[in-house]
Structures are given as structure tokens and as C-alpha cells.
C-alpha atoms as a PDB file:
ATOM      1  CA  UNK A   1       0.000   0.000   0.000  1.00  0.00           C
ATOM      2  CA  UNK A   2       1.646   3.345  -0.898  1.00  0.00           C
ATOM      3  CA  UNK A   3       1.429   6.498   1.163  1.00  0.00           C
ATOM      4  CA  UNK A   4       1.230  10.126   0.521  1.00  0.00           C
ATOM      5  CA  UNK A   5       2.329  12.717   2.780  1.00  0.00           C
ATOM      6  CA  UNK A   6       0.600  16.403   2.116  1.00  0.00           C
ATOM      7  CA  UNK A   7       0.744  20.298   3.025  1.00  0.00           C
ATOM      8  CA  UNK A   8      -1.867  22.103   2.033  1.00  0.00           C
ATOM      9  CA  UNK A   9      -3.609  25.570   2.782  1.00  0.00           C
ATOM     10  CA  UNK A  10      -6.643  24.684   5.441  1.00  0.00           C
ATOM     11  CA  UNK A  11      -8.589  27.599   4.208  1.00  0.00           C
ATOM     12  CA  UNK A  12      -8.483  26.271   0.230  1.00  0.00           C
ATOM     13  CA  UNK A  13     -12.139  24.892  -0.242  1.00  0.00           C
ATOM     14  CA  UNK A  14     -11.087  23.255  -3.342  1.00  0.00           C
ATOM     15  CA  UNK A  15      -8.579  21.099  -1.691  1.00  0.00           C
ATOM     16  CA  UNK A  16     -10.733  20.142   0.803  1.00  0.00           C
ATOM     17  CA  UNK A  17     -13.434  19.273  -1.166  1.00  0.00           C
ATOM     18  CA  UNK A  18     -10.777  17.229  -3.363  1.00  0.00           C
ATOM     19  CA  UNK A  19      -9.164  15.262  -0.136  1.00  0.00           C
ATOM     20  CA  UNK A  20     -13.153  14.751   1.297  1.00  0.00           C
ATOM     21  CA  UNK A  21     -13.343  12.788  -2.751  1.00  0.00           C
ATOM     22  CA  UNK A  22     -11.037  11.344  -2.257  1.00  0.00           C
ATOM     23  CA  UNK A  23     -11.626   9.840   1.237  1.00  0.00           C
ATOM     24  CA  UNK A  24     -15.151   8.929   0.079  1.00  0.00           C
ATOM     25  CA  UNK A  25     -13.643   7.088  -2.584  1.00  0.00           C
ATOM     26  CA  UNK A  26     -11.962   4.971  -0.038  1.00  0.00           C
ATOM     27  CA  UNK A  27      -8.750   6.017   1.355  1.00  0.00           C
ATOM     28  CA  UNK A  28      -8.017   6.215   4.755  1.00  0.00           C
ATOM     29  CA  UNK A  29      -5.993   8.636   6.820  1.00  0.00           C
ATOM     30  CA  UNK A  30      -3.132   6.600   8.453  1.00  0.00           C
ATOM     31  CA  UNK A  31      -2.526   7.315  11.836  1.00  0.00           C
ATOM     32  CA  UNK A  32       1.311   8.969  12.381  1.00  0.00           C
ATOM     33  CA  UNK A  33       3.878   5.903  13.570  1.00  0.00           C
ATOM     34  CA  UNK A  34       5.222   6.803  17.151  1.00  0.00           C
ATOM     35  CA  UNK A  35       8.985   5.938  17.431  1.00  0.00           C
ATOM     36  CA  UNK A  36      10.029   3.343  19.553  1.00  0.00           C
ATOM     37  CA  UNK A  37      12.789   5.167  22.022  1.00  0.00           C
ATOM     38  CA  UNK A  38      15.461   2.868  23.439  1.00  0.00           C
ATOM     39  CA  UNK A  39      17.401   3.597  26.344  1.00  0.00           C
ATOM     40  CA  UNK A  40      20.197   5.690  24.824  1.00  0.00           C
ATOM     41  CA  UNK A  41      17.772   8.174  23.673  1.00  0.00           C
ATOM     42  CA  UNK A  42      15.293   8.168  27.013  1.00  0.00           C
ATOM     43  CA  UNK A  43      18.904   9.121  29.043  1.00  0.00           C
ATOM     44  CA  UNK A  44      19.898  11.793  25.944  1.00  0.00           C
ATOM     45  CA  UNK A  45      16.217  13.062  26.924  1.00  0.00           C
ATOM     46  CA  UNK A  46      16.655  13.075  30.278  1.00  0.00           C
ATOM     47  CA  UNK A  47      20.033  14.689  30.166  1.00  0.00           C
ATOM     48  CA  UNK A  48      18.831  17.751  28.330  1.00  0.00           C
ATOM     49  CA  UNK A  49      16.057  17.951  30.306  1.00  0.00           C
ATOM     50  CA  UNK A  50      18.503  18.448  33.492  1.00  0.00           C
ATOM     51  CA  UNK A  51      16.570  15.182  35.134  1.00  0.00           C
ATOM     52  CA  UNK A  52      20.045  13.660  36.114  1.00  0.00           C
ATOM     53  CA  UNK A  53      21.380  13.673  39.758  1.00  0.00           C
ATOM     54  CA  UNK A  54      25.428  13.744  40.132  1.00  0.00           C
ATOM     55  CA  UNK A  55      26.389  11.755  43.089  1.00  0.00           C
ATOM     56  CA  UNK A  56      29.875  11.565  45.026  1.00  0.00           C
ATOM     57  CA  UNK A  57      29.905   7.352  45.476  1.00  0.00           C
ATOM     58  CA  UNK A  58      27.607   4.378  45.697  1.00  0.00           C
ATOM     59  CA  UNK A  59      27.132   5.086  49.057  1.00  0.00           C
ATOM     60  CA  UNK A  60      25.703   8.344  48.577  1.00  0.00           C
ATOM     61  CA  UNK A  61      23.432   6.850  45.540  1.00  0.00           C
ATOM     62  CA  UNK A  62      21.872   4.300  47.335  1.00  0.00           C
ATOM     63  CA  UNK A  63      21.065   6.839  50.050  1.00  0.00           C
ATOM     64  CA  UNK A  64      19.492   9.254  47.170  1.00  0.00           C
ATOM     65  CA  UNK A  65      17.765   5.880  46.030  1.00  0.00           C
ATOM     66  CA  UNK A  66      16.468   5.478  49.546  1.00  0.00           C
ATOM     67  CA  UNK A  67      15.580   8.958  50.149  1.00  0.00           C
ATOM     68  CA  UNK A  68      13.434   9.388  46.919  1.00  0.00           C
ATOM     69  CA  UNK A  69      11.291   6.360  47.575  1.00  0.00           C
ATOM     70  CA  UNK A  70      10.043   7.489  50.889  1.00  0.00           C
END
């Protein structure tokens, strides 16, 4: 099945009454695909986001880890 990707004025009656043909005519409007994100880019995310914490040792992570679940 082949796809076609469009830009088109909203306000043009003309293509809207050519895309409502053409939908009547049977095509469907295909829904856009979501990317999968792995964990590489969830971390990327969350590092420009400033969601990291910076922590001096394993000690002092597990007692952040500790901390945020009370």
C-alpha cells in the first residue's frame, strides 16, 4: 500500500473538497507511527532535560535511592 504525505492551505475549499473525494472514494488517513525510544535516547532526553542527579559514590546513591522512595 503506498502512502502520501501532504501540506496544504486549510482555508483552500477546493482542496478540501478534493481530499473529502477522495476519502469517500476509499482512502483512509493513516494514523502517524510513534517511534520506539530505546534507552540511549530516554537518558539523551533526560540529560537535556537536566533530570540527572550527580552523586559523590555508591554510598551516597543508594542513600538518594532510599531517600526518593520514601
Amino acid at each position: 500500500m503506498a502512502s502520501i504525505t501532504l501540506e496544504y492551505d486549510g482555508r483552500n475549499m477546493a482542496i478540501k473538497k478534493a481530499l473529502d473525494l477522495i476519502l469517500y472514494l476509499g482512502a483512509r488517513v493513516a494514523q502517524p507511527k510513534t517511534k520506539k525510544t530505546n534507552a540511549l535516547d530516554e537518558a539523551l532526553l533526560e540529560v537535556e532535560k537536566g533530570e540527572i542527579v550527580k552523586c559523590s559514590g555508591v554510598d551516597d546513591m543508594f542513600n538518594r535511592l532510599e531517600n526518593s522512595c520514601l
